[in-house]
C-alpha atoms as a PDB file:
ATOM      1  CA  UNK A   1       7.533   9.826 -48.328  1.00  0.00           C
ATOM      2  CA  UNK A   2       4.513   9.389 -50.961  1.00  0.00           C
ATOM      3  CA  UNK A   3       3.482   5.813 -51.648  1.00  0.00           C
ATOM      4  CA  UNK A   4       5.190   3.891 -54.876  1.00  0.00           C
ATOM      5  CA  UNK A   5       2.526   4.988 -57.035  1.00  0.00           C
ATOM      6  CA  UNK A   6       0.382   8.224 -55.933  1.00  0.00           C
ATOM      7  CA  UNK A   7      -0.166   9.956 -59.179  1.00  0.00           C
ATOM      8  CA  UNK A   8       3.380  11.139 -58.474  1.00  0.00           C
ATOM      9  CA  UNK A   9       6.110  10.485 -60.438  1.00  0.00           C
ATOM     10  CA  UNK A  10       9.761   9.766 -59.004  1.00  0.00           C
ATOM     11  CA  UNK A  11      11.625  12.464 -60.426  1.00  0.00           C
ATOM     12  CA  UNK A  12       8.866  14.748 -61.264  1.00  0.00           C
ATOM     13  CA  UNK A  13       9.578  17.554 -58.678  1.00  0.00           C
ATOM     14  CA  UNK A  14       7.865  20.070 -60.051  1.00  0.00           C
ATOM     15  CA  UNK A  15       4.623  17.857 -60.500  1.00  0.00           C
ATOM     16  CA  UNK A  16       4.089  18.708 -64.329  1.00  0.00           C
ATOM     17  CA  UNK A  17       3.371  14.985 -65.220  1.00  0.00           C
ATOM     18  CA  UNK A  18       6.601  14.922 -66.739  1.00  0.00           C
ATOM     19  CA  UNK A  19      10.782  14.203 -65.888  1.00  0.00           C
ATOM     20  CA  UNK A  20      12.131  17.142 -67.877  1.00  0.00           C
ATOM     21  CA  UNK A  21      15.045  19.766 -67.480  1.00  0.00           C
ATOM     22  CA  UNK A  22      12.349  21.773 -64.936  1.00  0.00           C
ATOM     23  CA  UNK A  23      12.749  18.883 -62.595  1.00  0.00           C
ATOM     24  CA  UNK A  24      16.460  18.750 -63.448  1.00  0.00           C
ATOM     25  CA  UNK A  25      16.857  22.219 -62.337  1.00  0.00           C
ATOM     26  CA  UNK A  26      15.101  22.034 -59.251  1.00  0.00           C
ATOM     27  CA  UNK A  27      17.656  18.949 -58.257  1.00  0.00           C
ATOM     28  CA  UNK A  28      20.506  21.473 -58.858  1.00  0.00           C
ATOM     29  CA  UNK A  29      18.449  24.088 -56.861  1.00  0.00           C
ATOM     30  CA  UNK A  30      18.031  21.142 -54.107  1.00  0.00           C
ATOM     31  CA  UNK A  31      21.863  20.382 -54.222  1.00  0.00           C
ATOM     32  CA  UNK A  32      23.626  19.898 -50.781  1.00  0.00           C
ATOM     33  CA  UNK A  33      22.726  18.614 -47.559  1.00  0.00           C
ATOM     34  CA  UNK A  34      18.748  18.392 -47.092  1.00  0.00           C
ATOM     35  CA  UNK A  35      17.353  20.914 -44.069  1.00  0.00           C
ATOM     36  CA  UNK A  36      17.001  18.498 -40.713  1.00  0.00           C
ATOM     37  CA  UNK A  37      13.441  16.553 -40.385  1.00  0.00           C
ATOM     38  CA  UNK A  38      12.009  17.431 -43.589  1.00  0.00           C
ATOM     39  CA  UNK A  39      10.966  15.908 -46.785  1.00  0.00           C
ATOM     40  CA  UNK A  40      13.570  16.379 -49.279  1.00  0.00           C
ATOM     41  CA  UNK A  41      12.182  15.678 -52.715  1.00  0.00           C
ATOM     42  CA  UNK A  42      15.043  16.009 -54.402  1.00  0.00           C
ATOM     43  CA  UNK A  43      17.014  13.148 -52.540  1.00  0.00           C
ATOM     44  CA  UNK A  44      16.122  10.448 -54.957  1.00  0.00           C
ATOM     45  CA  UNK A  45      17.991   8.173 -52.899  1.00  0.00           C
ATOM     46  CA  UNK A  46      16.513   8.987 -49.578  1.00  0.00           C
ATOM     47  CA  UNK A  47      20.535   9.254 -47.774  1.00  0.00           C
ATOM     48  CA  UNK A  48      20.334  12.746 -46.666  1.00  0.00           C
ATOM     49  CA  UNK A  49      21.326  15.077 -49.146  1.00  0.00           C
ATOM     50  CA  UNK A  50      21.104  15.341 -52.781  1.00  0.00           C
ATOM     51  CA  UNK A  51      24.300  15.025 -54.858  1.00  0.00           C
ATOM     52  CA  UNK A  52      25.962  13.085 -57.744  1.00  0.00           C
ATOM     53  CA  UNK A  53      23.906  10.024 -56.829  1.00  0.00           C
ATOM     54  CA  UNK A  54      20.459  11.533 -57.383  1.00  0.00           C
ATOM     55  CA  UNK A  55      21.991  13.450 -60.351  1.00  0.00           C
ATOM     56  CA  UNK A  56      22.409   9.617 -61.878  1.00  0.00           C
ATOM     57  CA  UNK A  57      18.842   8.379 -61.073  1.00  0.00           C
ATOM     58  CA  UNK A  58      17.122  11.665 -62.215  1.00  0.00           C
ATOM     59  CA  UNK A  59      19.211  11.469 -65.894  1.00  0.00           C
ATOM     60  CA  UNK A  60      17.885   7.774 -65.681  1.00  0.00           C
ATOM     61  CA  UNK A  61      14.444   9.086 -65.150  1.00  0.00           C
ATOM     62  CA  UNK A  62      14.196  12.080 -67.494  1.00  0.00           C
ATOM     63  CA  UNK A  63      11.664  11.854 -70.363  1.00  0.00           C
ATOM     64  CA  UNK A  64      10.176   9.123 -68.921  1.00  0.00           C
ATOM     65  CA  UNK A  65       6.856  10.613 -68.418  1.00  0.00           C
ATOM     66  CA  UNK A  66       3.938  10.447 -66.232  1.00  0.00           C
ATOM     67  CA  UNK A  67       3.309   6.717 -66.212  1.00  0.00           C
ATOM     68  CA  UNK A  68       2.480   5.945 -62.758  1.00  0.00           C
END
């Protein structure tokens, strides 16, 4: 998992600078249970898989920017 504040954005999956419909679309892409010992960006929540909870937290997220 990258540190709170790496240049990275939470959110920003496609590493634009930006939480826009891109990264919304690669969180549908994601959707489902995440692949066994690996880093699922996606899973905003860090339980697993990504699903209506991450959905939530990247609509709270989008067009917030790059600010970190």
């Amino acid at each position: 998992e990258p540190p709170a504040c790496d240049g990275i954005c939470e959110g920003d999956l496609n590493f634009d600078g930006d939480v826009d419909g891109g990264d919304l679309g690669l969180l549908f892409a994601a959707w489902g249970d995440c692949p066994p010992a690996s880093f699922c960006r996606a899973d905003l929540d860090r339980n697993g898989r990504v699903d209506g909870t991450d959905l939530g937290l990247m609509l709270s997220l989008l067009g917030g920017g790059g600010d970190c």
